[in-house]
PDB file of N, CA and C in Angstrom:
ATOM      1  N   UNK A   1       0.834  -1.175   0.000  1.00  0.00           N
ATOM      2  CA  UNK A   1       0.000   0.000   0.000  1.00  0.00           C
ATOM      3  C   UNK A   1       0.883   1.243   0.000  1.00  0.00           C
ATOM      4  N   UNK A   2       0.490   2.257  -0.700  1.00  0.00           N
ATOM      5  CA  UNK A   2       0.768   3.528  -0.213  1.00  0.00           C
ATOM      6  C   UNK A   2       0.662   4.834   0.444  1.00  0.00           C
ATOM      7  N   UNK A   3       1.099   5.573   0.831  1.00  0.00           N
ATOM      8  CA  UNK A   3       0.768   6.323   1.669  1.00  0.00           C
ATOM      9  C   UNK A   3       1.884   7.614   1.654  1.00  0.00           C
ATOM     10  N   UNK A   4       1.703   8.946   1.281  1.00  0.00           N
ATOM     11  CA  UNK A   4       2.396  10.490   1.625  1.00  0.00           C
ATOM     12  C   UNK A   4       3.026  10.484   3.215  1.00  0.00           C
ATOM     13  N   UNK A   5       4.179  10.508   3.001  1.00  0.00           N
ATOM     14  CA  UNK A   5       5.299  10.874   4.441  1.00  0.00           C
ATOM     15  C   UNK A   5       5.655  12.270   4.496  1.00  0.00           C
ATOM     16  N   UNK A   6       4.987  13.327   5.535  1.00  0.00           N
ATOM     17  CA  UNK A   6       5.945  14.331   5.403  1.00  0.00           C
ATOM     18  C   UNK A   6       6.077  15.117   6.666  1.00  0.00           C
ATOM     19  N   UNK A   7       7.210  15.496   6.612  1.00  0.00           N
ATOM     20  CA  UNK A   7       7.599  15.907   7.818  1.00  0.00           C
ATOM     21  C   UNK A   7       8.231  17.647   8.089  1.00  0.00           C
ATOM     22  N   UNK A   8       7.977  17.980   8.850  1.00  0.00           N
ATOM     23  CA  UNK A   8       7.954  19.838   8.924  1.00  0.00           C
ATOM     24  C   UNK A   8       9.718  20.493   9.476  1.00  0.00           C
ATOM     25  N   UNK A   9       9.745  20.938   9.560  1.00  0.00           N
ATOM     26  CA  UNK A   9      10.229  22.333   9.983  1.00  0.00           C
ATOM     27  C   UNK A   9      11.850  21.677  10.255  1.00  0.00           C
ATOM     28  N   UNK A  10      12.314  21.387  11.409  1.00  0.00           N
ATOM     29  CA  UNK A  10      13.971  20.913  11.905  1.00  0.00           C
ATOM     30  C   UNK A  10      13.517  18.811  11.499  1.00  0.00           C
ATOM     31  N   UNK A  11      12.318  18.865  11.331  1.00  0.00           N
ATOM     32  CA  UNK A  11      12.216  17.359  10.836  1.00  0.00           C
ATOM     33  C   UNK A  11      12.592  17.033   9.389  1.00  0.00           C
ATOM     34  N   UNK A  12      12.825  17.652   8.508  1.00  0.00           N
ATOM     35  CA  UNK A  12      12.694  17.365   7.331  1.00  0.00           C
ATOM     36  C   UNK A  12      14.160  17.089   6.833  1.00  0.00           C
ATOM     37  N   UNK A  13      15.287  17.190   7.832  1.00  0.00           N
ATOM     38  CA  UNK A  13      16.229  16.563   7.911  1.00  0.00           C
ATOM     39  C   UNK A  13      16.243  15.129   7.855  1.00  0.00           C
ATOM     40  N   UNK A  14      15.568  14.473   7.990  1.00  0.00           N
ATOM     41  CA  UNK A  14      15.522  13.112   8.134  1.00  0.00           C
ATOM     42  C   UNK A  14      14.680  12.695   7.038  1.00  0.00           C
ATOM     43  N   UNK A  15      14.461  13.272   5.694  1.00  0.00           N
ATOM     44  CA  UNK A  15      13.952  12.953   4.460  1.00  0.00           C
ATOM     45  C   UNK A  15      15.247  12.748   3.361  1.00  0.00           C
ATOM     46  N   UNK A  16      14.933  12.072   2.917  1.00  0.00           N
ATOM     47  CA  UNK A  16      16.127  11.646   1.460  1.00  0.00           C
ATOM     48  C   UNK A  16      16.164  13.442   0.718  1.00  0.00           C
ATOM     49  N   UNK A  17      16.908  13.038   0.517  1.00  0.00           N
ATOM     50  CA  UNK A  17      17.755  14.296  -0.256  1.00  0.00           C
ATOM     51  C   UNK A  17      16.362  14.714  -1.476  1.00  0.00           C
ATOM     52  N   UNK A  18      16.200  13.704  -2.030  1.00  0.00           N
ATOM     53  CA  UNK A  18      15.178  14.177  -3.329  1.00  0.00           C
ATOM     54  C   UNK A  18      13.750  14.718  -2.571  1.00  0.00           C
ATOM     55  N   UNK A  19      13.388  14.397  -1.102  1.00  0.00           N
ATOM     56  CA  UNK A  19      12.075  14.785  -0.779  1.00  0.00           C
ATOM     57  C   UNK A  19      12.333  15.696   0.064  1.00  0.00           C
ATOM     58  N   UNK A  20      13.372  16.441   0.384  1.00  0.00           N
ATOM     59  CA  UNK A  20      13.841  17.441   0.889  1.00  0.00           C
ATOM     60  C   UNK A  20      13.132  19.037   0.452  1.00  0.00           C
ATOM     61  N   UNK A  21      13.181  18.967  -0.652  1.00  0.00           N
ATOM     62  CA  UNK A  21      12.192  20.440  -1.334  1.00  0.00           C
ATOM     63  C   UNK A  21      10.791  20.532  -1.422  1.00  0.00           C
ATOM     64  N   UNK A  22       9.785  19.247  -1.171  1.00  0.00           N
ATOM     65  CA  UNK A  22       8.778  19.268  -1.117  1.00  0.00           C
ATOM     66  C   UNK A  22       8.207  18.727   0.039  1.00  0.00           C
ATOM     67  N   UNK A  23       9.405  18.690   0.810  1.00  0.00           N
ATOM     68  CA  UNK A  23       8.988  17.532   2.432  1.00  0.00           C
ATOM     69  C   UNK A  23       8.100  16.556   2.203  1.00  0.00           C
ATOM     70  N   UNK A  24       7.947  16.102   1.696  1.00  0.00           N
ATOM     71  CA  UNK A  24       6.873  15.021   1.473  1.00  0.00           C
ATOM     72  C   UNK A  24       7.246  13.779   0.737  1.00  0.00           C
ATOM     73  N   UNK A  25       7.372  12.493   1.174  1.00  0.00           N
ATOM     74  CA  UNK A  25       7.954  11.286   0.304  1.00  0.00           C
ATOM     75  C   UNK A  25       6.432  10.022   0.079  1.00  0.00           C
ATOM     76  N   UNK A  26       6.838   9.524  -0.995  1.00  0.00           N
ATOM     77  CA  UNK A  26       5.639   8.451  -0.982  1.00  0.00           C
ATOM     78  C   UNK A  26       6.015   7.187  -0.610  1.00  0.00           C
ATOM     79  N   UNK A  27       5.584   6.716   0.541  1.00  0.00           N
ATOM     80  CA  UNK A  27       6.220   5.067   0.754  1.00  0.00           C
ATOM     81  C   UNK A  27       5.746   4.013   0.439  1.00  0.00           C
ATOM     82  N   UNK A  28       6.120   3.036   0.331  1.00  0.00           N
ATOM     83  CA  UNK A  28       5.189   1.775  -0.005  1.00  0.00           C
ATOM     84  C   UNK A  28       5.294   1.240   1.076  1.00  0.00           C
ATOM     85  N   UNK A  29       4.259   0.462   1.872  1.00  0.00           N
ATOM     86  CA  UNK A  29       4.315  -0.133   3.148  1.00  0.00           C
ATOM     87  C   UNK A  29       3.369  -1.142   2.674  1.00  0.00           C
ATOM     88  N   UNK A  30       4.192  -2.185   3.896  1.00  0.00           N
ATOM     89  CA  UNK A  30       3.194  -3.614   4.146  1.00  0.00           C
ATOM     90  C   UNK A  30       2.066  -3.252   5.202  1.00  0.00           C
ATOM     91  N   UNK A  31       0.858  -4.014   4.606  1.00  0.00           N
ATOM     92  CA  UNK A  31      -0.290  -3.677   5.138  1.00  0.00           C
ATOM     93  C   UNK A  31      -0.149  -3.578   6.893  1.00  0.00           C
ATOM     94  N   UNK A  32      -0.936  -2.798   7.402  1.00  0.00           N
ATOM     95  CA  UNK A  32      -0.441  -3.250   9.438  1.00  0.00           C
ATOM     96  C   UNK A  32       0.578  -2.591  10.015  1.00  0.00           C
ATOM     97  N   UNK A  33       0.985  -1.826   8.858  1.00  0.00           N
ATOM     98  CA  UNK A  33       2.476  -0.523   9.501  1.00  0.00           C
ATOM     99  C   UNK A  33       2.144   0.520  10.245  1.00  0.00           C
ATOM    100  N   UNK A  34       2.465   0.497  11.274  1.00  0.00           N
ATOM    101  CA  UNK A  34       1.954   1.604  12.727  1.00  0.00           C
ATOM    102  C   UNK A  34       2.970   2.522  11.850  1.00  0.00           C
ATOM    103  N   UNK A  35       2.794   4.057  12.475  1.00  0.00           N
ATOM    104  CA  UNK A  35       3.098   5.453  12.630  1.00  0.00           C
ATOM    105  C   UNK A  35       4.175   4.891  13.624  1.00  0.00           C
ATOM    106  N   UNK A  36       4.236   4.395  14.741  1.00  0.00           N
ATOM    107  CA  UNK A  36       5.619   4.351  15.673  1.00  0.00           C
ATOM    108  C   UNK A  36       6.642   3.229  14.853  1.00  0.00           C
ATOM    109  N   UNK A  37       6.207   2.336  13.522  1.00  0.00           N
ATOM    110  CA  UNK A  37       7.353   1.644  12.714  1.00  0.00           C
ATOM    111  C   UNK A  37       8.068   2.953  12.024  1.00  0.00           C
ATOM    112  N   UNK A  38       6.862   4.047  11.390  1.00  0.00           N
ATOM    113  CA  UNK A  38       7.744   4.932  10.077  1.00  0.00           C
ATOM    114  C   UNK A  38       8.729   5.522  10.630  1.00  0.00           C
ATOM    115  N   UNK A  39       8.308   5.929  12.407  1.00  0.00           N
ATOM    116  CA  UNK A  39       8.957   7.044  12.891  1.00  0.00           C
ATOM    117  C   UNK A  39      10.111   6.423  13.163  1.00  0.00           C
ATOM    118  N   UNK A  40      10.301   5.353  13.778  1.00  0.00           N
ATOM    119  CA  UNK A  40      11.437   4.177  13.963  1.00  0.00           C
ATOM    120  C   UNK A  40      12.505   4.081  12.773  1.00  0.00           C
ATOM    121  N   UNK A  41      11.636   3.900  11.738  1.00  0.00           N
ATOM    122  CA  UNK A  41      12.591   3.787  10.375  1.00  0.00           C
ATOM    123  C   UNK A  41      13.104   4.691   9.963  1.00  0.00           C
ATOM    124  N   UNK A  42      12.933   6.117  10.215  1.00  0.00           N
ATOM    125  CA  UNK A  42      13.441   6.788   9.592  1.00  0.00           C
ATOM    126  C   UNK A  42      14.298   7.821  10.844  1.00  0.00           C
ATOM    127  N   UNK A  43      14.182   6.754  12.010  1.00  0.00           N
ATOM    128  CA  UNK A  43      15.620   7.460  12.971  1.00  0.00           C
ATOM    129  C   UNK A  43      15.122   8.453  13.421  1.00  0.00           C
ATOM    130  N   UNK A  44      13.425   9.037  13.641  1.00  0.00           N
ATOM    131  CA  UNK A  44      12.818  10.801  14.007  1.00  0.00           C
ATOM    132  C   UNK A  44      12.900  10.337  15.700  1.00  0.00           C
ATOM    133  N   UNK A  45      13.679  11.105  16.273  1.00  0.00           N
ATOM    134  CA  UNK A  45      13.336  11.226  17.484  1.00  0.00           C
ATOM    135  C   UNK A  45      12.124  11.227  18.430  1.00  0.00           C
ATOM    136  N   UNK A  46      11.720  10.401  19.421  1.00  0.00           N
ATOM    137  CA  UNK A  46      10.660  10.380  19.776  1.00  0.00           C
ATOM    138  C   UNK A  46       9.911  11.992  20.067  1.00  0.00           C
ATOM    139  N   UNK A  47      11.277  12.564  21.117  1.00  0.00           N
ATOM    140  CA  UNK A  47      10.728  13.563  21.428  1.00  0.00           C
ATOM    141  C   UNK A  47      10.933  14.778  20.762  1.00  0.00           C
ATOM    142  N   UNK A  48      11.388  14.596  19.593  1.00  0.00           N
ATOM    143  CA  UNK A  48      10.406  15.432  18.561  1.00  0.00           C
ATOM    144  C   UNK A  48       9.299  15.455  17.558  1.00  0.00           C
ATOM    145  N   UNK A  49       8.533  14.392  17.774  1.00  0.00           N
ATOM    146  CA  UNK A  49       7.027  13.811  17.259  1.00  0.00           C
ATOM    147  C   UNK A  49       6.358  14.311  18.056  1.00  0.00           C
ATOM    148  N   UNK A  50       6.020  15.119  18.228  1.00  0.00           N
ATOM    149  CA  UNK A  50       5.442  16.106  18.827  1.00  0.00           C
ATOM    150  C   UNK A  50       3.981  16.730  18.265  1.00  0.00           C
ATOM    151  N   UNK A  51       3.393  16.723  16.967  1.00  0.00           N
ATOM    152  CA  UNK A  51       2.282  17.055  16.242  1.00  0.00           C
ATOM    153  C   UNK A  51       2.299  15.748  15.130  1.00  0.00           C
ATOM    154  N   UNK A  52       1.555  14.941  15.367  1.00  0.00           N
ATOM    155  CA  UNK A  52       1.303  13.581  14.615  1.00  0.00           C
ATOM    156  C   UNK A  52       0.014  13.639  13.906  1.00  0.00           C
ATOM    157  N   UNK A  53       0.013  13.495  12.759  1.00  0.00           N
ATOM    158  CA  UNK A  53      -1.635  13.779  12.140  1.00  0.00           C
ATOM    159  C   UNK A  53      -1.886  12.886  11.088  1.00  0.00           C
ATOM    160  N   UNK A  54      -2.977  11.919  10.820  1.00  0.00           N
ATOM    161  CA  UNK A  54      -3.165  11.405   9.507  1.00  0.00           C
ATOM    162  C   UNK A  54      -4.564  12.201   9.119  1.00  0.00           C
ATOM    163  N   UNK A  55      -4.115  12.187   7.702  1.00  0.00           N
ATOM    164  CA  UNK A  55      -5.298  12.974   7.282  1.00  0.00           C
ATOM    165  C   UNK A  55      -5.800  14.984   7.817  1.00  0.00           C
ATOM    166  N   UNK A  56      -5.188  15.139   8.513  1.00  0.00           N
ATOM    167  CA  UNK A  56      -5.211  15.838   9.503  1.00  0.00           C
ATOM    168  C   UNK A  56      -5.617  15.937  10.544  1.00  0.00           C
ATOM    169  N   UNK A  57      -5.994  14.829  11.014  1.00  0.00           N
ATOM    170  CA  UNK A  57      -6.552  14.438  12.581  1.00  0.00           C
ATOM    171  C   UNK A  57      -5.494  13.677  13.599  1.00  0.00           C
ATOM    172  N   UNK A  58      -5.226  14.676  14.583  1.00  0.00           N
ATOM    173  CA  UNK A  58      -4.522  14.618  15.434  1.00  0.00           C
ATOM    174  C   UNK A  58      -4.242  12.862  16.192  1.00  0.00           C
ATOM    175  N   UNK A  59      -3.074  12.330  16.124  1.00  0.00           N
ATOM    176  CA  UNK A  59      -3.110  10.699  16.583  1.00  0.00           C
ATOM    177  C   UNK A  59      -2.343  11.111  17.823  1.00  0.00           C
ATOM    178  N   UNK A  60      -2.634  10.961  18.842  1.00  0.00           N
ATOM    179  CA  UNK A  60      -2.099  10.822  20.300  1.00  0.00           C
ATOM    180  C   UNK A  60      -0.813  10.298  20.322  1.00  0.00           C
ATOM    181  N   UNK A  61      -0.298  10.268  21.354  1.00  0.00           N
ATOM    182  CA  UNK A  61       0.869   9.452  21.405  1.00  0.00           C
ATOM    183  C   UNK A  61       0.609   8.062  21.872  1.00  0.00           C
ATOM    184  N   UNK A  62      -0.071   7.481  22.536  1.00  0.00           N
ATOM    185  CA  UNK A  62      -0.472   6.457  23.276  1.00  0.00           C
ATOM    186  C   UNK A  62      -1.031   5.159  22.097  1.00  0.00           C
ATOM    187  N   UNK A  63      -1.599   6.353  21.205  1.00  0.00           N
ATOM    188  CA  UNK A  63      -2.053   5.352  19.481  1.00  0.00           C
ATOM    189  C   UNK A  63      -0.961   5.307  18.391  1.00  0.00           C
ATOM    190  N   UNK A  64       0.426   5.593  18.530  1.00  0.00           N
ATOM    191  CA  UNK A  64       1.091   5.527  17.475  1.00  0.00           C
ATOM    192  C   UNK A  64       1.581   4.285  17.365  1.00  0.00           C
ATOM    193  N   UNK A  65       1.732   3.703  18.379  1.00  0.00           N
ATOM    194  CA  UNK A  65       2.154   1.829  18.351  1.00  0.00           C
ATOM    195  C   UNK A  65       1.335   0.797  17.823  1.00  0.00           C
ATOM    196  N   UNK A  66       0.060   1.580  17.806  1.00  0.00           N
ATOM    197  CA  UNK A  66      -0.916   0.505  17.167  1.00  0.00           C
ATOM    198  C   UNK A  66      -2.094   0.798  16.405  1.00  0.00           C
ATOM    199  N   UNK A  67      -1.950   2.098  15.883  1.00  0.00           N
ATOM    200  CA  UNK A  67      -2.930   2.458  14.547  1.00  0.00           C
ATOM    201  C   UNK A  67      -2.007   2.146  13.647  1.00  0.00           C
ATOM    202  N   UNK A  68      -2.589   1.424  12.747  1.00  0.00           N
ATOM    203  CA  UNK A  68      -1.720   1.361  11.379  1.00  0.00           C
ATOM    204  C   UNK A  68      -2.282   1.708  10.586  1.00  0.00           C
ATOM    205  N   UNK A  69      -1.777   2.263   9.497  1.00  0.00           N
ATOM    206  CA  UNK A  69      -1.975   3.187   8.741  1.00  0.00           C
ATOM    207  C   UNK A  69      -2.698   2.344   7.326  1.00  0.00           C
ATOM    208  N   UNK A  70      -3.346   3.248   6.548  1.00  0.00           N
ATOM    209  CA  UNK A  70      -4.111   2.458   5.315  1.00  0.00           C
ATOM    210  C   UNK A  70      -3.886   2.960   4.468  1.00  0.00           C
ATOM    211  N   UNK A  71      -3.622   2.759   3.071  1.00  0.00           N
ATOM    212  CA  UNK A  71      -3.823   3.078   1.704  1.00  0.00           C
ATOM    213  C   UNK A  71      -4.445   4.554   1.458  1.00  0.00           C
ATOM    214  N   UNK A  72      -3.322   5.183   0.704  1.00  0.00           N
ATOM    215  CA  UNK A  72      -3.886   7.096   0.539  1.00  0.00           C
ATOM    216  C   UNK A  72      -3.728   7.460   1.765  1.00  0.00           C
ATOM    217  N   UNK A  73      -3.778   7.330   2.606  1.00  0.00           N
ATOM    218  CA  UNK A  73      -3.697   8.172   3.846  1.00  0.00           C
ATOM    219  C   UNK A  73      -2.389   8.923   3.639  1.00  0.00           C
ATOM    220  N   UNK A  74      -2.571  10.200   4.258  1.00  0.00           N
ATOM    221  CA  UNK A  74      -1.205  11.149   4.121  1.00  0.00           C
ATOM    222  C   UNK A  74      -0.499  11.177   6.147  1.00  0.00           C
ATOM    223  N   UNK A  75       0.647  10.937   6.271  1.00  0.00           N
ATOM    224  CA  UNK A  75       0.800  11.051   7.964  1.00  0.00           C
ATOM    225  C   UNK A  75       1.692  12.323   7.634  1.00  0.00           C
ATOM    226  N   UNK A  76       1.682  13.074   8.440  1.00  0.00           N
ATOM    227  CA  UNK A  76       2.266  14.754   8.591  1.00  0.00           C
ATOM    228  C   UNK A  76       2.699  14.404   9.933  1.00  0.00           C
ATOM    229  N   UNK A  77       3.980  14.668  10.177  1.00  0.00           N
ATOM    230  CA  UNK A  77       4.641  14.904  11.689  1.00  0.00           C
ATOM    231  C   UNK A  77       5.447  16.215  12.024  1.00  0.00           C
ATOM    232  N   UNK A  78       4.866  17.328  12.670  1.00  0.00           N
ATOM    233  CA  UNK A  78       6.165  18.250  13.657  1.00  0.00           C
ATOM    234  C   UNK A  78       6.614  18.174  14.746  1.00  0.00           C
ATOM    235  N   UNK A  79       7.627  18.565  14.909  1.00  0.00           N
ATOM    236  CA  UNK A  79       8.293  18.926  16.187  1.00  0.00           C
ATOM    237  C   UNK A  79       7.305  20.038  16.676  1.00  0.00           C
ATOM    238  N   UNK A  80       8.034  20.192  17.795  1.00  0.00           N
ATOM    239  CA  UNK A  80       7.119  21.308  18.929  1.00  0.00           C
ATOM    240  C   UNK A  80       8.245  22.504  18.198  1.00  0.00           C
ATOM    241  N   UNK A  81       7.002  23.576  18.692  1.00  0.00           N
ATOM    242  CA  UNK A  81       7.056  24.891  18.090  1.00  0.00           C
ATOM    243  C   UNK A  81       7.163  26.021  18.731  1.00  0.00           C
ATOM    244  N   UNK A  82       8.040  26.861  18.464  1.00  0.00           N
ATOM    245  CA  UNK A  82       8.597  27.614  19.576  1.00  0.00           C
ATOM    246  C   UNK A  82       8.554  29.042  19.078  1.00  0.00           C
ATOM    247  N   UNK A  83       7.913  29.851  19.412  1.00  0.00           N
ATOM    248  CA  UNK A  83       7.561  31.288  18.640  1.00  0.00           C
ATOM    249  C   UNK A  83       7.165  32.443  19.382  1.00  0.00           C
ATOM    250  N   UNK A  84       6.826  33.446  18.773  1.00  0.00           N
ATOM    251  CA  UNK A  84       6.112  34.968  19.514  1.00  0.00           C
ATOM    252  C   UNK A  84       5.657  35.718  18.762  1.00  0.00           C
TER     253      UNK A  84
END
């Protein structure tokens, strides 16, 4: 299945070089792939997963080990945000 990976702001360091300008990568995953496997695989620090969203609806932290993700779904992750 597939599914849109993208990741924001001091995260987008941890995207391949080619998905670097559009933050956004397309993955192919085996069916049953939690949000706490992608974040795993791609080395994102826990404690900067900080804004987790599929679709744009906010996934807790407590559900990232065991929602897995489905076909078209887009997952968006930021770090915490620090401003004025």
């Amino acid at each position: 299945m597939k599914i849109v990976f993208k990741l924001y702001a001091t995260l987008q360091d941890y995207l391949p070089a080619e998905a670097k300008r559009t933050n956004a990568l397309t993955l192919e995953l085996a069916p049953g792939t939690t949000i706490q496997q992608i974040i795993e695989r791609f080395g994102l620090p826990q404690k900067l997963c900080h804004l987790v969203l599929i679709d744009g609806n906010f996934v807790p932290p407590a559900a990232r080990a065991t929602l897995a993700l489905k076909e078209g779904e887009t997952l968006a992750i930021w770090p915490p945000v620090a401003g004025g």
